[in-house]
PDB file of N, CA and C in Angstrom:
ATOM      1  N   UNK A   1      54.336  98.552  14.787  1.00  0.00           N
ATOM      2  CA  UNK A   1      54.673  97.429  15.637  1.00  0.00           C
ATOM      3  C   UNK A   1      53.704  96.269  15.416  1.00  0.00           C
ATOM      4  N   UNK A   2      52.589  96.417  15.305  1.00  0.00           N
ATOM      5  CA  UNK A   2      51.219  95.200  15.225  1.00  0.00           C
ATOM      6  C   UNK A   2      51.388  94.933  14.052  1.00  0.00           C
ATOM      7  N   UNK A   3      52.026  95.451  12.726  1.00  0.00           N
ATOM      8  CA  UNK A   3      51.904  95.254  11.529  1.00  0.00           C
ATOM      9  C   UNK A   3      53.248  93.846  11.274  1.00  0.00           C
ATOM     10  N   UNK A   4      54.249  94.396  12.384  1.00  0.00           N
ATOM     11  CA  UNK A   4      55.887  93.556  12.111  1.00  0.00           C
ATOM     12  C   UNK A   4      55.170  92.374  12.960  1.00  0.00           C
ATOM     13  N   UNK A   5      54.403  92.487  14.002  1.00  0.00           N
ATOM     14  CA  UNK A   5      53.829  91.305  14.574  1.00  0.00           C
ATOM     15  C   UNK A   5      53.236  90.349  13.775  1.00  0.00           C
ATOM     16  N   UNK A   6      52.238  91.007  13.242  1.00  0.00           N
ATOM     17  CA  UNK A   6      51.536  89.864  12.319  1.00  0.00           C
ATOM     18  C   UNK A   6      52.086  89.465  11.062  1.00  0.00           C
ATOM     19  N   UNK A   7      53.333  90.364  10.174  1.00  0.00           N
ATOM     20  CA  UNK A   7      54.318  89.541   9.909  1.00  0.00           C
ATOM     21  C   UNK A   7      54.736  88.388  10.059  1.00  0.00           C
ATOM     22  N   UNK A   8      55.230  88.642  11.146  1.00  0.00           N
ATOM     23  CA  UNK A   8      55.992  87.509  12.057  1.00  0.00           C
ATOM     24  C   UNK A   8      55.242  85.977  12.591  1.00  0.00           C
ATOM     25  N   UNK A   9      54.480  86.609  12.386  1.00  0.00           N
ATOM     26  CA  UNK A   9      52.942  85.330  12.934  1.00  0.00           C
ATOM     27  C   UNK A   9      52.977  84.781  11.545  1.00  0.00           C
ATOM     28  N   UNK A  10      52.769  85.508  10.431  1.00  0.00           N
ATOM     29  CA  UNK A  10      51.904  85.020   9.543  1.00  0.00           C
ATOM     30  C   UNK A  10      52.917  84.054   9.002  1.00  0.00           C
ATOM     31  N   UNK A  11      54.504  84.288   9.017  1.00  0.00           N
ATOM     32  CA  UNK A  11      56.015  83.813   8.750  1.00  0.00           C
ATOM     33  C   UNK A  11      55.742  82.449   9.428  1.00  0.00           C
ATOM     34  N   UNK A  12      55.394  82.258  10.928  1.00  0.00           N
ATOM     35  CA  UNK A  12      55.128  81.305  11.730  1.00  0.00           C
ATOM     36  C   UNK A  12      54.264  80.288  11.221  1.00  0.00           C
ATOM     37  N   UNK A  13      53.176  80.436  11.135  1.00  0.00           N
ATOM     38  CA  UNK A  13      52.088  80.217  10.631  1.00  0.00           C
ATOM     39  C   UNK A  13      52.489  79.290   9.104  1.00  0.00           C
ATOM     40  N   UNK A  14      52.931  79.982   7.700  1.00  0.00           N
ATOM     41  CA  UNK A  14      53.554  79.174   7.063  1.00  0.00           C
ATOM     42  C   UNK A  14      54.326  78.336   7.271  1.00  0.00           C
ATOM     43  N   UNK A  15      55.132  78.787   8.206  1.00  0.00           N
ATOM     44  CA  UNK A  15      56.965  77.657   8.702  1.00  0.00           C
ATOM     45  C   UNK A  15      55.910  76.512   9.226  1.00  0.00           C
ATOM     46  N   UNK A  16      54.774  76.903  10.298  1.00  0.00           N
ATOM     47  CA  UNK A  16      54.107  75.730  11.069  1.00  0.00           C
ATOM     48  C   UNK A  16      53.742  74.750   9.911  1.00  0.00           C
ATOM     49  N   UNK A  17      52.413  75.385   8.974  1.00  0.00           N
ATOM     50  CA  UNK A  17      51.793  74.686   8.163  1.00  0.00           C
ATOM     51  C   UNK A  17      52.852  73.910   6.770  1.00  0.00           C
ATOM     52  N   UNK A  18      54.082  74.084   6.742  1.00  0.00           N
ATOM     53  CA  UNK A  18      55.149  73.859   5.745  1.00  0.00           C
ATOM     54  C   UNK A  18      55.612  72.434   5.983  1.00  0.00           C
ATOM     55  N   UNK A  19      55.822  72.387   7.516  1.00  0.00           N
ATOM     56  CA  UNK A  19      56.246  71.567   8.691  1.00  0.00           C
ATOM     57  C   UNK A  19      55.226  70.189   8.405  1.00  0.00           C
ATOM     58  N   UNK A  20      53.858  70.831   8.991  1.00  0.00           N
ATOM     59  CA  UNK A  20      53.149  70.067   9.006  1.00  0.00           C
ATOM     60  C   UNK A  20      52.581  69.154   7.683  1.00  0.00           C
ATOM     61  N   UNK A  21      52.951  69.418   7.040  1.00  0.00           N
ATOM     62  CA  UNK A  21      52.578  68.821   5.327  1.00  0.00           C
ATOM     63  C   UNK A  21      53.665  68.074   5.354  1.00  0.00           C
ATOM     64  N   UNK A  22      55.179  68.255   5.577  1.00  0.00           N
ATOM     65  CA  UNK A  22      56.551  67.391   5.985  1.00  0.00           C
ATOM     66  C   UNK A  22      55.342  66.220   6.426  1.00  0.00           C
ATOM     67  N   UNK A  23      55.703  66.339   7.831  1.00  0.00           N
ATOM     68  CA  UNK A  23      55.227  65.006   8.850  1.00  0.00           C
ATOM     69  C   UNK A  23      54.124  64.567   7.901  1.00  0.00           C
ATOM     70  N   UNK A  24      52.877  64.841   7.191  1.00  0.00           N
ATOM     71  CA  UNK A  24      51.789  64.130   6.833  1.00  0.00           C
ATOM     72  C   UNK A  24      52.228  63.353   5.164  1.00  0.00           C
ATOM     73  N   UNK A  25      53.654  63.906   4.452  1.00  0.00           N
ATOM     74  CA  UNK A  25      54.342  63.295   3.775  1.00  0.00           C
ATOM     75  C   UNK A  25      54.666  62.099   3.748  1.00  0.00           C
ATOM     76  N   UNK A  26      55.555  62.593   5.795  1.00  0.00           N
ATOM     77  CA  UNK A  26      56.464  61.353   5.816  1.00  0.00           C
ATOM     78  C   UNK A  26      55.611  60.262   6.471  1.00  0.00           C
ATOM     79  N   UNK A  27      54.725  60.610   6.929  1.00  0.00           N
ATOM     80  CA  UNK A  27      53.835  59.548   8.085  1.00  0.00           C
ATOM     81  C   UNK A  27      53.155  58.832   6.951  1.00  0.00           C
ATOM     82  N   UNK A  28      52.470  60.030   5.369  1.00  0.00           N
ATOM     83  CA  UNK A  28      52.216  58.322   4.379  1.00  0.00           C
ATOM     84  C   UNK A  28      53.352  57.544   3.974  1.00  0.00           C
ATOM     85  N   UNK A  29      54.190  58.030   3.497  1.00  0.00           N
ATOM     86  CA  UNK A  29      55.165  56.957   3.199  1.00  0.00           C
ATOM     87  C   UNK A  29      55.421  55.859   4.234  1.00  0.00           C
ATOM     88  N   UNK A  30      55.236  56.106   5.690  1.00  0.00           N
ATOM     89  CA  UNK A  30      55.795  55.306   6.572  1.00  0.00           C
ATOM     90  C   UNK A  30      54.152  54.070   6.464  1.00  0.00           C
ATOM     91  N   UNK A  31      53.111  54.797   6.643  1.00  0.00           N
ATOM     92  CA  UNK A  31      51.819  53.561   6.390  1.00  0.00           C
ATOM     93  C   UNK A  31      52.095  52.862   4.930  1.00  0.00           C
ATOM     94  N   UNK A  32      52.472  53.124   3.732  1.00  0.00           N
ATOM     95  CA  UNK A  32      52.970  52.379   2.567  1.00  0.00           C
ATOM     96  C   UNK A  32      54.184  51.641   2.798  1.00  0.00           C
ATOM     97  N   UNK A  33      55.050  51.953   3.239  1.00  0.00           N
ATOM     98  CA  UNK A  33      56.167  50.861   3.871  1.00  0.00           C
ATOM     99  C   UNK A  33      55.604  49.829   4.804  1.00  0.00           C
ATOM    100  N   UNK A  34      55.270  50.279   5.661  1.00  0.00           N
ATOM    101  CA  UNK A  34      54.384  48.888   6.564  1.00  0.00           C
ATOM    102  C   UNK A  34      52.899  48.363   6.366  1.00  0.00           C
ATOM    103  N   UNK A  35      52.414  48.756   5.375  1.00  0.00           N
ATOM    104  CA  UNK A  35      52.005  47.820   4.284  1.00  0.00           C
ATOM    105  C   UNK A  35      52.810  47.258   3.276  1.00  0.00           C
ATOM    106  N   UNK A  36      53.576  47.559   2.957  1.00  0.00           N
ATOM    107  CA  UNK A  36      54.371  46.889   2.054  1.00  0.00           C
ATOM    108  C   UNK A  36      54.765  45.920   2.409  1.00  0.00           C
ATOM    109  N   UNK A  37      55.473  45.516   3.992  1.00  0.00           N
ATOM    110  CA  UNK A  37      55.958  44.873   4.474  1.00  0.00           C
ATOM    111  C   UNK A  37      55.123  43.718   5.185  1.00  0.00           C
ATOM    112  N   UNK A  38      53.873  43.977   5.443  1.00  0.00           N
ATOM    113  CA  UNK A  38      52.455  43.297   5.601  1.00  0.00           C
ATOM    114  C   UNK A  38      51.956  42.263   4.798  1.00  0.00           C
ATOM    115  N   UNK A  39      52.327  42.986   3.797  1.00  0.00           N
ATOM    116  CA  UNK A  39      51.654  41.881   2.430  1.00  0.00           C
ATOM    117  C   UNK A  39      52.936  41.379   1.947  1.00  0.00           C
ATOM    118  N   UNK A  40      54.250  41.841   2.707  1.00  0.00           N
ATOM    119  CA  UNK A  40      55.107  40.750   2.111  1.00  0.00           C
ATOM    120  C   UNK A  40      55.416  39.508   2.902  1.00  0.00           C
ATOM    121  N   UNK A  41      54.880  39.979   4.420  1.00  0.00           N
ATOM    122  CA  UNK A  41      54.912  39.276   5.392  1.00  0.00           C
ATOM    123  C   UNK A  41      53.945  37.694   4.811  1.00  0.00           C
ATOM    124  N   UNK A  42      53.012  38.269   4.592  1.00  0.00           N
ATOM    125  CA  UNK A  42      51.469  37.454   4.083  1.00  0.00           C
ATOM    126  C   UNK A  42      52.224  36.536   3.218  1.00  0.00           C
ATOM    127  N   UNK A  43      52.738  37.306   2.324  1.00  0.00           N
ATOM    128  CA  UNK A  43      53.298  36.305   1.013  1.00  0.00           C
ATOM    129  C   UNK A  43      54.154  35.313   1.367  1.00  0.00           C
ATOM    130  N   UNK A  44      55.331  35.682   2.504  1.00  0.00           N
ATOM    131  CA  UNK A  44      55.947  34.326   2.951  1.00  0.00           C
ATOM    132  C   UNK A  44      55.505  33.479   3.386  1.00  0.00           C
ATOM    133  N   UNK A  45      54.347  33.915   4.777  1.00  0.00           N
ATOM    134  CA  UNK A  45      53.694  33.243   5.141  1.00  0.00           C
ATOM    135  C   UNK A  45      53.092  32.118   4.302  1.00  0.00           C
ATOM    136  N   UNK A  46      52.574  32.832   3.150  1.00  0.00           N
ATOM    137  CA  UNK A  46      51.875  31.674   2.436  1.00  0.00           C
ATOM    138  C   UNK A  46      52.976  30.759   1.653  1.00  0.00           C
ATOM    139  N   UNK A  47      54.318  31.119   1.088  1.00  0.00           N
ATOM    140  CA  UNK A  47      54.945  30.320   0.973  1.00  0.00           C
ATOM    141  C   UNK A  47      55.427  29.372   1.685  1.00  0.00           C
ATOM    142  N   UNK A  48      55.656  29.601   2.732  1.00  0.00           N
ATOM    143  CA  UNK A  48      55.887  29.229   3.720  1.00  0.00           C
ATOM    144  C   UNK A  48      55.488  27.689   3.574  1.00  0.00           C
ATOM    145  N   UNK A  49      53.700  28.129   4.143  1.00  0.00           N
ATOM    146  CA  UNK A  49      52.623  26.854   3.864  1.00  0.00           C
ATOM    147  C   UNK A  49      52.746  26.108   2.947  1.00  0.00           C
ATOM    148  N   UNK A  50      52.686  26.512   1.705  1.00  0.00           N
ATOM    149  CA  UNK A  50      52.601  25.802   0.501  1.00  0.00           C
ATOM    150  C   UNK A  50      53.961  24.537   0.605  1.00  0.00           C
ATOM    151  N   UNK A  51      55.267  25.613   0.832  1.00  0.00           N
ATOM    152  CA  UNK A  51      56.517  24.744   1.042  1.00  0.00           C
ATOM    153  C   UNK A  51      55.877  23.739   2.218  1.00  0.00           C
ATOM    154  N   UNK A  52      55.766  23.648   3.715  1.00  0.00           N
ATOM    155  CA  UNK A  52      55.132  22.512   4.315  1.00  0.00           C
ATOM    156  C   UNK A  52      54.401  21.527   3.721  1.00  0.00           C
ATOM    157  N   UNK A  53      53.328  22.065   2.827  1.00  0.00           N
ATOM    158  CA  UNK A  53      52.237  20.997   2.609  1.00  0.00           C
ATOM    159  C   UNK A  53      52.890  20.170   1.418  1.00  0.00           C
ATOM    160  N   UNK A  54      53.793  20.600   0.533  1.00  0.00           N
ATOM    161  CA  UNK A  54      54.311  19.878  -0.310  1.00  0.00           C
ATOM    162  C   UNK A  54      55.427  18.952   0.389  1.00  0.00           C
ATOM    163  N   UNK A  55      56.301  19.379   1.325  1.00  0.00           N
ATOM    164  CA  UNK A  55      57.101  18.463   1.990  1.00  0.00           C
ATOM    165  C   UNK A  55      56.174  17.356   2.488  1.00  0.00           C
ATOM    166  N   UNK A  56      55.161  17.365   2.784  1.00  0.00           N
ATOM    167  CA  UNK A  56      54.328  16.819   3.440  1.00  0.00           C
ATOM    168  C   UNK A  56      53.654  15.564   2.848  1.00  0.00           C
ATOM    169  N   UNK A  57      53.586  16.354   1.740  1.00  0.00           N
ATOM    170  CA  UNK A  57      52.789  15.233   0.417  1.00  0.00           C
ATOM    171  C   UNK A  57      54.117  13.942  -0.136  1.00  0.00           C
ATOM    172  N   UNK A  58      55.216  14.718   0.120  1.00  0.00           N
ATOM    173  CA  UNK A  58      56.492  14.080  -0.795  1.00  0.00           C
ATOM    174  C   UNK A  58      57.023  12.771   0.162  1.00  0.00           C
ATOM    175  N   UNK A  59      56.927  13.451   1.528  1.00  0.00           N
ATOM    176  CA  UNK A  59      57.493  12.587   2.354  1.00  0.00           C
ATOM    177  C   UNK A  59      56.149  11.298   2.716  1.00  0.00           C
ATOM    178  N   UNK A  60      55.256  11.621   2.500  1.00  0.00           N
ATOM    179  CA  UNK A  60      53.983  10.552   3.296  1.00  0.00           C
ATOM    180  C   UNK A  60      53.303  10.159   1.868  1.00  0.00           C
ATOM    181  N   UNK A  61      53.146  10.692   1.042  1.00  0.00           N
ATOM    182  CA  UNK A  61      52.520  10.256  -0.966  1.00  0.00           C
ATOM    183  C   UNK A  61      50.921  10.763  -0.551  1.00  0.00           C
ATOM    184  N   UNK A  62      50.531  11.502   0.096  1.00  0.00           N
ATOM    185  CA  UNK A  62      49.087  11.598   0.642  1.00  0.00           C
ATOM    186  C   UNK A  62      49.192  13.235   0.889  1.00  0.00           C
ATOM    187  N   UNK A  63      47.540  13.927   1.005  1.00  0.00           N
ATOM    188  CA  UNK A  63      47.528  15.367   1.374  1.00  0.00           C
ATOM    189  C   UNK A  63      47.718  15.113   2.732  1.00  0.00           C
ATOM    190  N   UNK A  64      48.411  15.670   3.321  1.00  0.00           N
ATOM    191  CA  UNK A  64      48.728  15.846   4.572  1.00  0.00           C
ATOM    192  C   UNK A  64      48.082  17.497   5.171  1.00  0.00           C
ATOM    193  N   UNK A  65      47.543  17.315   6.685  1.00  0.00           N
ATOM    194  CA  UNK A  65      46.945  18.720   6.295  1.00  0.00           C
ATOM    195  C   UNK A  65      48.668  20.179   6.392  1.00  0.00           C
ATOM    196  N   UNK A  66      47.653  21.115   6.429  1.00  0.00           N
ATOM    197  CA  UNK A  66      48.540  22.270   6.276  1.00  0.00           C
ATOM    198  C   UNK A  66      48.631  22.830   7.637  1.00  0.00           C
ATOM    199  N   UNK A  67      49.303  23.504   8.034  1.00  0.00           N
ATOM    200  CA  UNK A  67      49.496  24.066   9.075  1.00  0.00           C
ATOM    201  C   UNK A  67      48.496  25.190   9.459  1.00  0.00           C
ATOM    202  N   UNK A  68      48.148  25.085  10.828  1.00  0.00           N
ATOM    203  CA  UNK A  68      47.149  25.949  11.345  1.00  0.00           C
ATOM    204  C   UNK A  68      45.404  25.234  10.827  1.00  0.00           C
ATOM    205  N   UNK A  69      45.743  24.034  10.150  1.00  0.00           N
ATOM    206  CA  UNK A  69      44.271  23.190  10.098  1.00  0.00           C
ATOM    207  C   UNK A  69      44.269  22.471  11.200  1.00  0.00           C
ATOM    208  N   UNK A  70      43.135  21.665  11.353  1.00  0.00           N
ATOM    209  CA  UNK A  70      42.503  20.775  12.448  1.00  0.00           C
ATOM    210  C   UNK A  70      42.393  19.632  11.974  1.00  0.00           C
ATOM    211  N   UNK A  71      42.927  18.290  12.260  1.00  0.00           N
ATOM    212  CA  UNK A  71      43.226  17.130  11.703  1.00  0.00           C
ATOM    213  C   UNK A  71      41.837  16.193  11.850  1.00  0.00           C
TER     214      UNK A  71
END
């Protein structure tokens, strides 16, 4: 009987630790996706700017500042 027990545990025990390597899989992929999406965020952002400061220059012939500067 103690022998089919710890069987059964030890069955557990893998299924747990099998499980748990899953989730620490999927939880990196999920921090590489939202970094991914971070630095793509960044990148518009900075396009973003660049697009302003050039509208900026085109419409006035002068550096105009950029957004989020202090005039």
């Amino acid at each position: 009987m103690a022998e089919q027990n710890m069987q059964s545990l030890d069955a557990a025990i893998e299924e747990t630790i099998d499980l748990v390597h899953q989730v620490i899989e999927q939880t990196r992929a999920e921090i590489a996706r939202s970094q991914a999406l971070s630095q793509a965020e960044a990148d518009l952002v900075q396009s973003i700017e660049r697009i302003v400061d050039e509208s900026a220059v085109l419409r006035t012939g002068d550096d105009a500042p950029s957004i989020g500067t202090a005039s």
